[in-house]
Protein backbone atom coordinates (compact mmCIF):
# COMPACT_ATOMS: atom_id res chain seq x y z
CA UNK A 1 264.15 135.68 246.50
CA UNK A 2 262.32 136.44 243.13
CA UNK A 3 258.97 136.52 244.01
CA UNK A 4 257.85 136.69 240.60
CA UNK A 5 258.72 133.37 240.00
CA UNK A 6 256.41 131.78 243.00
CA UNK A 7 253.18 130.81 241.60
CA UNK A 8 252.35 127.44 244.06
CA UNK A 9 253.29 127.41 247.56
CA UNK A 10 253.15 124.44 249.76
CA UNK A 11 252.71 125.29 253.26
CA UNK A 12 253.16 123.52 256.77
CA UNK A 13 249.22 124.23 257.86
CA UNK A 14 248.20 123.62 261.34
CA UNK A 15 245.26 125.80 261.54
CA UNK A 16 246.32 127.90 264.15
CA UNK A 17 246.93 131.29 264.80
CA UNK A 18 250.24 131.70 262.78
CA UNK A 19 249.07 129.79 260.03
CA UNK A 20 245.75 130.54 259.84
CA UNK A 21 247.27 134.05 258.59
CA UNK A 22 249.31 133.03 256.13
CA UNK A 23 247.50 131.68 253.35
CA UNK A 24 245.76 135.04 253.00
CA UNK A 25 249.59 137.15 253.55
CA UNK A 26 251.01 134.75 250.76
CA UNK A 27 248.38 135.32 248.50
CA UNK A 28 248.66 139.54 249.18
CA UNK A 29 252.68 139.24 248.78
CA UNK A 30 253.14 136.26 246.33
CA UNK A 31 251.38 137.45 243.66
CA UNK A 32 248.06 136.11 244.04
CA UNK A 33 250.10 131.83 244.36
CA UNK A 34 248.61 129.24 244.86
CA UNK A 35 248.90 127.78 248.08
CA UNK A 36 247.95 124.33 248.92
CA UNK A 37 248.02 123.35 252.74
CA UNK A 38 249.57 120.80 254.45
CA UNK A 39 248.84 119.42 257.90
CA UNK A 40 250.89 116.34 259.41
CA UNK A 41 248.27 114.56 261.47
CA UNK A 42 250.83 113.53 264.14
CA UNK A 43 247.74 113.23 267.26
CA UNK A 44 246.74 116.84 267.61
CA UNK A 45 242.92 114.91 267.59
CA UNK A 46 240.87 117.61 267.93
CA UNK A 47 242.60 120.68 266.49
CA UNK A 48 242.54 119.13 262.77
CA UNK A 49 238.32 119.30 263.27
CA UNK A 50 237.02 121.75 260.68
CA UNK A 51 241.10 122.30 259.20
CA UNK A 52 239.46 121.28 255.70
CA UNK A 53 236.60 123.69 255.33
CA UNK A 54 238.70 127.11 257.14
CA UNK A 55 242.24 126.12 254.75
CA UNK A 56 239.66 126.18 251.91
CA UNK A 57 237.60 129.56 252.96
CA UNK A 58 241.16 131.33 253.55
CA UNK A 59 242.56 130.91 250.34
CA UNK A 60 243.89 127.29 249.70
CA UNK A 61 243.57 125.57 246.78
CA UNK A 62 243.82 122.32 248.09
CA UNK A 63 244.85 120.54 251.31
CA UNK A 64 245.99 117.60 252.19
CA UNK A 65 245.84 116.13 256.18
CA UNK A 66 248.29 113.11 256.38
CA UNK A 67 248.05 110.51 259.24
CA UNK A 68 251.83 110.20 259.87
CA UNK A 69 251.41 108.40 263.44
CA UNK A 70 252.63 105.73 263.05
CA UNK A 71 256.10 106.81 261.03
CA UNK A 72 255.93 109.48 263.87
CA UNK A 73 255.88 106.78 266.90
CA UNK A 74 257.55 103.86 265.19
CA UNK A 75 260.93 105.91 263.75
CA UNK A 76 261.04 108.64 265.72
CA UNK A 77 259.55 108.50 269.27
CA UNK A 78 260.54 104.94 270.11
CA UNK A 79 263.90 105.67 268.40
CA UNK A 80 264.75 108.52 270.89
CA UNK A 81 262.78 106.55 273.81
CA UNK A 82 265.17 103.98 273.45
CA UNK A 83 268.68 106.31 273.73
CA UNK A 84 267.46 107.76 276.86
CA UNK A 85 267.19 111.18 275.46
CA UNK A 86 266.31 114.21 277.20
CA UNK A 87 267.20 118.10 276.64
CA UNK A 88 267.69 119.61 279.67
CA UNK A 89 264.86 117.42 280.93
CA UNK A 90 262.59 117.88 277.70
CA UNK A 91 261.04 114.96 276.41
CA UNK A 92 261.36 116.70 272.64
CA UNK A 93 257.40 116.56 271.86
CA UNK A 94 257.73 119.22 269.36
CA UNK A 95 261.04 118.89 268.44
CA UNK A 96 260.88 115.12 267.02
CA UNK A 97 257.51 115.71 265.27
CA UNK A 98 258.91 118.41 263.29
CA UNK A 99 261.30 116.36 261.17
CA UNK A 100 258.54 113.86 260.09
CA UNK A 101 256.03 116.21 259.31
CA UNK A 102 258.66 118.23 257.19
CA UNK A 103 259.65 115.36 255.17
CA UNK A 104 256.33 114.63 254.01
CA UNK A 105 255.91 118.46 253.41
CA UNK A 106 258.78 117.75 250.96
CA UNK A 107 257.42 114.78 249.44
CA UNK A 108 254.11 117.02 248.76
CA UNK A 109 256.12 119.33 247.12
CA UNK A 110 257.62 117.78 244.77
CA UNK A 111 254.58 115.82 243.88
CA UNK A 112 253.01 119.40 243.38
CA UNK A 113 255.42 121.27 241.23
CA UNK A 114 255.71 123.61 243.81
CA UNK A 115 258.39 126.87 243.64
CA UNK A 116 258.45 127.06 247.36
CA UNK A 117 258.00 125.10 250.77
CA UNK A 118 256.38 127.87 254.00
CA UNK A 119 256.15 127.21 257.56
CA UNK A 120 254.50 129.66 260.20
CA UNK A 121 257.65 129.36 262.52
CA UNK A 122 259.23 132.64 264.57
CA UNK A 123 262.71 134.05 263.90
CA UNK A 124 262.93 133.28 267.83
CA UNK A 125 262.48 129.61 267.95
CA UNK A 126 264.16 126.16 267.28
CA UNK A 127 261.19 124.93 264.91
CA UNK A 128 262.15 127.19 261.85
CA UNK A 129 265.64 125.48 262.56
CA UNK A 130 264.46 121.72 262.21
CA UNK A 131 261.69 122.52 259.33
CA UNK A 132 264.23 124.31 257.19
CA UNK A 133 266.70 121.55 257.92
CA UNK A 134 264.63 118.34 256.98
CA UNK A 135 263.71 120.39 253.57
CA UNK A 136 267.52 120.44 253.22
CA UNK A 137 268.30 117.19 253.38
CA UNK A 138 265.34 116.17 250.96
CA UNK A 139 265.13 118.91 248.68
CA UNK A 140 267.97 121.14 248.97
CA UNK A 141 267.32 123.28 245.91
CA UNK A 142 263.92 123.78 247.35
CA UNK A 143 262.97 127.98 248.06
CA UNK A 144 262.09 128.56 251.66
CA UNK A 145 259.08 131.14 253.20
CA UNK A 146 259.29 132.15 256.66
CA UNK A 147 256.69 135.21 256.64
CA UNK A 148 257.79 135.57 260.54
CA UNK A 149 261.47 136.74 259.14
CA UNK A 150 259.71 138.67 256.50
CA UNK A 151 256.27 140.53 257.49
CA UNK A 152 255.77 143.81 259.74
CA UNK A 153 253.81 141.60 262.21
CA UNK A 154 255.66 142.32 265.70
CA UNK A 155 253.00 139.95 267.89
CA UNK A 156 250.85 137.99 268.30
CA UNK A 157 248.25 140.81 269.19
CA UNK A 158 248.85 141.80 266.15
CA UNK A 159 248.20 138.37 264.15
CA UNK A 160 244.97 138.32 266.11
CA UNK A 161 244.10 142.11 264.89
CA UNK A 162 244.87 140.79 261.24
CA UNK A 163 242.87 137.66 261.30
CA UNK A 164 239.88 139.66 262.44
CA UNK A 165 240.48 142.48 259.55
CA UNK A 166 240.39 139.23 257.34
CA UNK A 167 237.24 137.26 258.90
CA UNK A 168 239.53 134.32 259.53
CA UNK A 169 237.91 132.36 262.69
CA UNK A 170 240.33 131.56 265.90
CA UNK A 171 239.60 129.19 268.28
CA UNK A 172 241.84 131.14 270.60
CA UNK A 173 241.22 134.72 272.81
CA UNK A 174 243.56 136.97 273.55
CA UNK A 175 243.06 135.63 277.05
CA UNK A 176 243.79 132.38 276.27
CA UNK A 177 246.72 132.91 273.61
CA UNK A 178 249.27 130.75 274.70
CA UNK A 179 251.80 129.39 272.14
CA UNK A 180 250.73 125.69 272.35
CA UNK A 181 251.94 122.76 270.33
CA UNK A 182 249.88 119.42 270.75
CA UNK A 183 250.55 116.20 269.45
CA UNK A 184 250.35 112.66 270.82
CA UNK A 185 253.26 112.38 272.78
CA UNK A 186 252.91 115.84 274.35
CA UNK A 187 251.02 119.28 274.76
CA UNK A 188 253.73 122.71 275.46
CA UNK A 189 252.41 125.93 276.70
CA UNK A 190 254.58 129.33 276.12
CA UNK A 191 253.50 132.97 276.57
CA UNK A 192 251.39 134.99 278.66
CA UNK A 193 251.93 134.64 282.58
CA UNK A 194 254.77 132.23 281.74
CA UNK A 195 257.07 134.84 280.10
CA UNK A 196 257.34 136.21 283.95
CA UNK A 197 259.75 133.20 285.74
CA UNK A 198 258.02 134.53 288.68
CA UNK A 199 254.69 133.04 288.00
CA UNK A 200 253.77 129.48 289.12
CA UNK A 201 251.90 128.31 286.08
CA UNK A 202 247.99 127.71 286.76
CA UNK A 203 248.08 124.11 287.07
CA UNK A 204 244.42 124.15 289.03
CA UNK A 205 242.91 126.86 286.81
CA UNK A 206 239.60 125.41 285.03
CA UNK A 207 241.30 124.99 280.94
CA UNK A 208 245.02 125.62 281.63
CA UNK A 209 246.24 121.41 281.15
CA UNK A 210 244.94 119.33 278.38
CA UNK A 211 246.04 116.04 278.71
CA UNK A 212 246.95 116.22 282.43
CA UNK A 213 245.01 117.14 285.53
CA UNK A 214 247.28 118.62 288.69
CA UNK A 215 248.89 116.19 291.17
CA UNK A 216 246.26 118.23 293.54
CA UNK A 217 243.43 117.19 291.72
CA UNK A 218 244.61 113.68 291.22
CA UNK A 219 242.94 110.23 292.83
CA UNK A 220 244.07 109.74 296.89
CA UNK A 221 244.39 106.20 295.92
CA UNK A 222 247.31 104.97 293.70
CA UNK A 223 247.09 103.15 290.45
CA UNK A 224 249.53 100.09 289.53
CA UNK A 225 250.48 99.44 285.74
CA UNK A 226 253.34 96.80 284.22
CA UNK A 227 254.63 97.65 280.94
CA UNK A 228 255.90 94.52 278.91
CA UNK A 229 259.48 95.55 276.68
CA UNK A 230 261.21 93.46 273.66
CA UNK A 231 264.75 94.70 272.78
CA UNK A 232 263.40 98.01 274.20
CA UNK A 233 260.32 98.49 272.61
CA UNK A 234 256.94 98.56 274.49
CA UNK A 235 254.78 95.41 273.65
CA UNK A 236 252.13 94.93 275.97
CA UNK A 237 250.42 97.53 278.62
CA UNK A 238 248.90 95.61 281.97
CA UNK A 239 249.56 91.71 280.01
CA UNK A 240 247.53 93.32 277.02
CA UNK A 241 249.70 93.23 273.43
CA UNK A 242 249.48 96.55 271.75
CA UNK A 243 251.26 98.75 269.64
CA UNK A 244 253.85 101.49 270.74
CA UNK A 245 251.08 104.09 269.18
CA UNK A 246 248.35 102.19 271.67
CA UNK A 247 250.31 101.83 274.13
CA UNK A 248 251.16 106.16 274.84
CA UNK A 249 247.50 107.03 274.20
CA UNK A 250 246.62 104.56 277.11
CA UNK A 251 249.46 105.65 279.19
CA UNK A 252 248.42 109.09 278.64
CA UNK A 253 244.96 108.38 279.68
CA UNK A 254 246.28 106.76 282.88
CA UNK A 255 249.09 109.49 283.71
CA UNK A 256 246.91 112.20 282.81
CA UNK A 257 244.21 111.03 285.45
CA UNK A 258 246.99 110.94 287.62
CA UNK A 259 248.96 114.06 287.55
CA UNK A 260 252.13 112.66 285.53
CA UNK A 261 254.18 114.30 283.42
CA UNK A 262 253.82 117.67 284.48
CA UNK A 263 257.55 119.95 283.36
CA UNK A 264 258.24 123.07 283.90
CA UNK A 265 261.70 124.47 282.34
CA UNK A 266 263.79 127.42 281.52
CA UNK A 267 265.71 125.89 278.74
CA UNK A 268 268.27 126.88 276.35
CA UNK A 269 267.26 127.48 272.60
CA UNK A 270 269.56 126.72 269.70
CA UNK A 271 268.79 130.53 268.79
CA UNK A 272 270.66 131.66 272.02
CA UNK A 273 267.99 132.73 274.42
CA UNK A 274 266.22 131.35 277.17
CA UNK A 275 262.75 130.43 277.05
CA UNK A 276 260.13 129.09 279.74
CA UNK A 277 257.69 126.55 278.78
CA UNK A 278 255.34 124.06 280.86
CA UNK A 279 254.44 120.49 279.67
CA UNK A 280 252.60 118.13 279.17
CA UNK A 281 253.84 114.32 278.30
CA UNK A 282 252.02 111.91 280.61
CA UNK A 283 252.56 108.72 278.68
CA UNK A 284 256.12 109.46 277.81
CA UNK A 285 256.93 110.39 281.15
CA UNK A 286 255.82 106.62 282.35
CA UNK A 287 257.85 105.57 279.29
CA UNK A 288 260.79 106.74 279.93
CA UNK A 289 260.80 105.80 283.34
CA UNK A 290 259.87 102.33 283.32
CA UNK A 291 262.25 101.88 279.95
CA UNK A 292 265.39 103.10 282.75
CA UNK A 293 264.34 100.54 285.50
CA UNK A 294 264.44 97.96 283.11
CA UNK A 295 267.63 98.88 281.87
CA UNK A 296 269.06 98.97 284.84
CA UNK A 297 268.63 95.50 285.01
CA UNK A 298 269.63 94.54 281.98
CA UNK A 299 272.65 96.77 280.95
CA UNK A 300 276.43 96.23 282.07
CA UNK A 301 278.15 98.95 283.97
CA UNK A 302 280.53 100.46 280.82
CA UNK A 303 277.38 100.73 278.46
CA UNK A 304 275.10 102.03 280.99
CA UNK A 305 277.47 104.36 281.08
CA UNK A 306 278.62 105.08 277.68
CA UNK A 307 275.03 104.87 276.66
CA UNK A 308 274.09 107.76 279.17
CA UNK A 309 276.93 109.94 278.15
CA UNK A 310 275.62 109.73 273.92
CA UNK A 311 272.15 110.18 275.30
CA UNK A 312 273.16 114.20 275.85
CA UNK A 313 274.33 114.07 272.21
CA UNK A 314 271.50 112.68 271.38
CA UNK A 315 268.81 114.56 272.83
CA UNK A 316 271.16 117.73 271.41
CA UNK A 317 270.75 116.27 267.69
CA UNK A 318 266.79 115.66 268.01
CA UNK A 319 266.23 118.93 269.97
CA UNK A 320 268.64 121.22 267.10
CA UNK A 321 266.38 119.59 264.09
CA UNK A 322 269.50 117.37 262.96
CA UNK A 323 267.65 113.92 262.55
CA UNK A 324 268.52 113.79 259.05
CA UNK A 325 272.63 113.10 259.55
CA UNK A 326 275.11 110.43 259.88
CA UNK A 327 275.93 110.86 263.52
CA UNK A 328 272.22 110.64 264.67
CA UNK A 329 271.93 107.82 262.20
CA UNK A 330 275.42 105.93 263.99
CA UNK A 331 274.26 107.06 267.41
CA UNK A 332 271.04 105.10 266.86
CA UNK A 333 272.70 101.98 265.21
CA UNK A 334 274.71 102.20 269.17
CA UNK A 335 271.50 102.58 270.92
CA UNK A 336 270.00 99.60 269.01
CA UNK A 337 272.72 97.50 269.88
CA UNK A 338 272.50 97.94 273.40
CA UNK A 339 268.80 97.48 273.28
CA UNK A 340 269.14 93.73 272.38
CA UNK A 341 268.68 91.99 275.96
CA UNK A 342 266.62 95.15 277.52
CA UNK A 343 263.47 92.66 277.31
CA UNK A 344 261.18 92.20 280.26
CA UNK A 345 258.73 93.81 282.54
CA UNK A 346 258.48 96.29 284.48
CA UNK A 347 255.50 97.26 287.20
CA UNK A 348 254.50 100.52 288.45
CA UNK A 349 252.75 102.26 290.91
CA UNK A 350 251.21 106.16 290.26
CA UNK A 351 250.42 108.30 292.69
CA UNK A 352 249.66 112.63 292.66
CA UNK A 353 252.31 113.25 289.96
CA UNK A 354 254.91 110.70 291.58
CA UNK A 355 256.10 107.41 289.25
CA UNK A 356 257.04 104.73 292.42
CA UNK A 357 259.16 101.50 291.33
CA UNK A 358 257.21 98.35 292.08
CA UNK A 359 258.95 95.49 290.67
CA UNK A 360 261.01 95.27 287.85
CA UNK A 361 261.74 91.44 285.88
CA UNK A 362 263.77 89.92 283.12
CA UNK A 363 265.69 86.96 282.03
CA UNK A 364 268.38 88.87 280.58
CA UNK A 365 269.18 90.25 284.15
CA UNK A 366 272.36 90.88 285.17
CA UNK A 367 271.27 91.39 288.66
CA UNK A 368 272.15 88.53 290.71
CA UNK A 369 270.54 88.23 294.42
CA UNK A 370 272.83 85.73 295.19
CA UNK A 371 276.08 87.76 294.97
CA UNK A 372 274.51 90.76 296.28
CA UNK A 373 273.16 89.44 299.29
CA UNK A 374 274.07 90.59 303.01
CA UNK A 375 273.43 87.14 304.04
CA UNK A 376 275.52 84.12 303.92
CA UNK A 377 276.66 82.68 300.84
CA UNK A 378 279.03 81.02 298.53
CA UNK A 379 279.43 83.00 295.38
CA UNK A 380 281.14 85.66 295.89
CA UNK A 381 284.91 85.65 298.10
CA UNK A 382 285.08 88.71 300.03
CA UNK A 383 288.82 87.78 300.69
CA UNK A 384 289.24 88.33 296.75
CA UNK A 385 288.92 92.15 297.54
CA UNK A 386 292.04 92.82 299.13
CA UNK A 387 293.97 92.08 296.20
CA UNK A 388 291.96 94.00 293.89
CA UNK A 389 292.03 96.91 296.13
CA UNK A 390 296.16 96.94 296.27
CA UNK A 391 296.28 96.82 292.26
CA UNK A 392 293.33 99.41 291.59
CA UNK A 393 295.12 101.44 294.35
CA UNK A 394 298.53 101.20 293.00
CA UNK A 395 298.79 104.23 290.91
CA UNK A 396 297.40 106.70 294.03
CA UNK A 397 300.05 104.56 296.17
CA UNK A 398 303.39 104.81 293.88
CA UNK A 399 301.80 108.95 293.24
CA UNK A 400 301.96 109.24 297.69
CA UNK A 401 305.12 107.59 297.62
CA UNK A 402 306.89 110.10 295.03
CA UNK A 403 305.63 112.66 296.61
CA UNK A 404 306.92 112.48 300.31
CA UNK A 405 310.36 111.03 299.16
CA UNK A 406 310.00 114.64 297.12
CA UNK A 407 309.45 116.64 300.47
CA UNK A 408 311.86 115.05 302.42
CA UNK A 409 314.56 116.56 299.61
C-alpha cells in the first residue's frame, strides 16, 4: 500500500486498549491523516462514556457513535436465534456484531471520502476475518489498515507502555487486562490466567463477571419466567409485550442475578489455533433454550432434523464473518420457513446457573397426549406396528438371508 496517498482514515473505534493507540500510530505512520472514529453502539452501555472527548484528545478529527441496536438484534441476533446456531457451543456475541458494525463503518466511509477503512483487530483472531469481509462485500475497492499485521507492537504490555509514552488514559491495569468484548447480547474474557487451560476462571473473584454473578453466589430460591414466541420471535416476557431488544436486556437482568449463561470453551479459530475464552450471555442463554422447547413442540421429525444439521453450517458462516453471502442468505430463507408455526409459550424455572423446563404451550403442537399416552385409548392401533416393523425391517431381513445361504456355500 501507497501510503502517500492516505490522507483520511476511517477507523472501527471502541475506545479500548487497541484502539485507543491507533489514532495516534496512524497519524505517526500515515502521514499526519486524518482519522475520524467510528464506534457501533451495539450495548457496550458504559464503555462508550467519555469515547467523544478521549477520540477527540488522541487525534480524531471527528467521531461518530451510531446506535445500531436495533439492526443489530432485529437482523442479526434473532436471525441466528432462530436457526439454532451455536459454534462449538458459542452463542457468537462478538462474532455477529462484527458484520453490522462493519457495514456501517463502510457506509461512513464512503460518505467521508475516505482512502482507507482501519480496525484494531490481531493477526491471531477471527474479528480481522469478518471486518475485512463485510468491507468486501460493500466496498470492495476499499484500502484496508490492520496496524496489528503491520506495527512492531508484540503485546499487549507493550500497547499499555505506548499509551502511557503518549498520555492516552486506560480504563484498564495491567492486572486487569483481559481481552474483553461487551455488547448486549454478551461479555467474552481472553488472556491472563485463562491462557493456562489449567486455571478455573475466577468466577467468585470481586470484578471478574459483568453481567453475571456465579451460580455460588446466586438466590437459594428459584425464579419462574414464560417467554411468549410468534413464528419464532420473542414477543412478550412474563405476559408483558416487548421488543426482542427489551426483551434480552430483561432476560439478562434476570439470568445474570441468577448465575445463567456462564461458558467456558477451548474453541477452534478460523486462523487455525485454539483459543480459551469464558462468557458471558445470560439472556441469550434463556433464549435459546426456551426457543428449543418450543420447537420441540412445534416442529415435525424430518425438519427438526434437517434444521439441526444446517444449524452447524450456520453457526460456521456467522462465526467465519460470512454473513454477507448467498448461502447464509438461503440458509435463513430455510430457517424462516420452518419458523412459521413455532408460536407459543414457553415457562421457565432458574435456579444457580441451571435453566429447568416448566411447561411449554402452543396451538400449533404436534404433540398429541392422546396418542402418546400409556393409558387406554382409541387413537392409536398398536396392532398396526407389526406390519410396519416387517417392511422397515425388510432390507436387514433379505441382507441376513443372503448372507447365511452365502456361508452355507
Amino acid at each position: 500500500m501507497n501510503k502517500s496517498y492516505i490522507k483520511k482514515v476511517v477507523l472501527a473505534y471502541s475506545g479500548g486498549l487497541d484502539t485507543s493507540i491507533i489514532i495516534p500510530w496512524l497519524k505517526e505512520n500515515y502521514n499526519n491523516c486524518e482519522v475520524i472514529a467510528v464506534s457501533g453502539n451495539v450495548g457496550q452501555a458504559d464503555e462508550l462514556e467519555g469515547l467523544e472527548e478521549k477520540a477527540l484528545k488522541t487525534g480524531a478529527s471527528k467521531i461518530y457513535i451510531e446506535d445500531i441496536t436495533n439492526e443489530f438484534v432485529d437482523d442479526f441476533i434473532i436471525p441466528t436465534v432462530k436457526a439454532g446456531a451455536l459454534y462449538e457451543g458459542y452463542m457468537l456475541g462478538t462474532s455477529f456484531a462484527r458484520p453490522v458494525i462493519a457495514k456501517r463503518l463502510v457506509e461512513i466511509a464512503l460518505a467521508e471520502g475516505a482512502d482507507a477503512i482501519c480496525h484494531g483487530c490481531t493477526g491471531k483472531g477471527n474479528d480481522q476475518v469478518r471486518f475485512e469481509l463485510t468491507v468486501k462485500a460493500f466496498a470492495p475497492d476499499m484500502k484496508i489498515i490492520a496496524p496489528w499485521r503491520e506495527w512492531s507492537i508484540k503485546s499487549r504490555e507493550e500497547e499499555i507502555e505506548y499509551a502511557e509514552a503518549h498520555n492516552i488514559p486506560l480504563k484498564i491495569t495491567r492486572e486487569t487486562n483481559y481481552s474483553k468484548d461487551k455488547n448486549l447480547w454478551h461479555l467474552s474474557h481472553e488472556g491472563l490466567d485463562l491462557e493456562d487451560t489449567g486455571n478455573e476462571p475466577q468466577y467468585e473473584k470481586e470484578g471478574f463477571l459483568e453481567m453475571s454473578v456465579s451460580p455460588l453466589q446466586a438466590p437459594d430460591t428459584p425464579t419462574y419466567l414464560t417467554l411468549d414466541f410468534e413464528a419464532g420471535i420473542p414477543v412478550a416476557l412474563n405476559d408483558e409485550k416487548m421488543s426482542a431488544k427489551e426483551i434480552i436486556f430483561k432476560l439478562n437482568e434476570i439470568g445474570g442475578a441468577n448465575g445463567i449463561g456462564l461458558l467456558d470453551i477451548v474453541e477452534n479459530r478460523l486462523v487455525g489455533m485454539k483459543c480459551r475464552g469464558v462468557y458471558e450471555t445470560p439472556g441469550g442463554t434463556i433464549l435459546y433454550f426456551a426457543h428449543n422447547y418450543l420447537e420441540s413442540i412445534c416442529l415435525d421429525k424430518m425438519t427438526s432434523h434437517k434444521k439441526q444439521e444446517l444449524s452447524i453450517t450456520f453457526a460456521e458462516l456467522v462465526y467465519n464473518g460470512q454473513w454477507y453471502t448467498p448461502l447464509r442468505e438461503a440458509l435463513s430463507a430455510f430457517v424462516d420457513k420452518t419458523q412459521e408455526n413455532v408460536t407459543g409459550k414457553v415457562k421457565l424455572k432458574l435456579y444457580k446457573g441451571n435453566i429447568i423446563k416448566a411447561g411449554v404451550w402452543s396451538t400449533y403442537s404436534l404433540y398429541s397426549e392422546k396418542i402418546a399416552t400409556f393409558g387406554e385409548d382409541n387413537e392409536y392401533n398398536q396392532a398396526d406396528s407389526a406390519g410396519f416393523i416387517n417392511l422397515f425391517g425388510l432390507p436387514i431381513q433379505v441382507q441376513a438371508q443372503v448372507n447365511a445361504k452365502n456361508k452355507k456355500k
